[in-house]
Protein backbone atom coordinates (compact mmCIF):
# COMPACT_ATOMS: atom_id res chain seq x y z
CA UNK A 1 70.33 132.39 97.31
CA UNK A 2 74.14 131.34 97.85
CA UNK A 3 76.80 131.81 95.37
CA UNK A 4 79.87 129.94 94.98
CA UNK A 5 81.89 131.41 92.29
CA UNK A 6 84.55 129.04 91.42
CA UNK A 7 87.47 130.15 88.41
CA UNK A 8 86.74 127.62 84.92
CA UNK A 9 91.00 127.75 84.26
CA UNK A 10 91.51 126.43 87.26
CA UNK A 11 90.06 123.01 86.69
CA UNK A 12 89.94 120.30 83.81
CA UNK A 13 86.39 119.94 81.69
CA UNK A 14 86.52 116.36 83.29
CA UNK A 15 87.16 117.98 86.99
CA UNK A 16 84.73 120.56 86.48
CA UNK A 17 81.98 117.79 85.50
CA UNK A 18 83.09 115.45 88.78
CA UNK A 19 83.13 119.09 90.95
CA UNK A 20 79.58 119.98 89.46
CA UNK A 21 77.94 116.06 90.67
CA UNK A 22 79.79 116.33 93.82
CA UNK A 23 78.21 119.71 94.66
CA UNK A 24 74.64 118.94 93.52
CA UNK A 25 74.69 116.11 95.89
CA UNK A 26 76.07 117.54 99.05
CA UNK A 27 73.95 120.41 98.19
CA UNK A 28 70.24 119.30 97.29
CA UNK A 29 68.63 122.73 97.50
CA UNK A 30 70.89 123.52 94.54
CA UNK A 31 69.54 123.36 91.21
CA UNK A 32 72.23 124.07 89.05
CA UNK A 33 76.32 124.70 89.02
CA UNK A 34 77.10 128.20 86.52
CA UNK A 35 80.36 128.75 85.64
CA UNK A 36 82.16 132.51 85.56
CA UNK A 37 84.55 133.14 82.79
CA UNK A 38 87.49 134.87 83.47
CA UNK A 39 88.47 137.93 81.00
CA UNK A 40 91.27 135.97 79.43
CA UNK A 41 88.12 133.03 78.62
CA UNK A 42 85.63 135.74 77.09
CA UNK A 43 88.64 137.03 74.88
CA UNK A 44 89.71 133.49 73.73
CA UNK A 45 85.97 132.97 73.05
CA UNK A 46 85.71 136.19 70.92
CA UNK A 47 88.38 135.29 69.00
CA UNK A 48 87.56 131.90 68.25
CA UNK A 49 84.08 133.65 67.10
CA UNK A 50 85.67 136.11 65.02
CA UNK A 51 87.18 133.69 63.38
CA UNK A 52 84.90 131.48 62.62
CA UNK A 53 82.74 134.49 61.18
CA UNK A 54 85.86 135.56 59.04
């Protein structure tokens, strides 16, 4: 199994959508693109969590 591991920050939701197509079609064994949060991500996440639970 190969693994690309690609930073979410560094690219637009709309980017990350066009990035996802482009690399499902060039790569056809590939079933699915999973993106890695970075630590600054998880702890925006958490927050937004807490808060929502608060």
């Amino acid at each position: 199994m190969s693994v690309l591991t690609l930073k979410r920050y560094v690219l637009s939701e709309r980017e990350r959508e066009k990035l996802e197509d482009a690399l499902l079609t060039s790569f056809p064994e590939c079933e699915s693109v999973v993106w890695q949060l970075d630590d600054v991500e998880l702890g925006e996440l958490y927050h937004k969590k807490m808060q929502i639970k608060a």
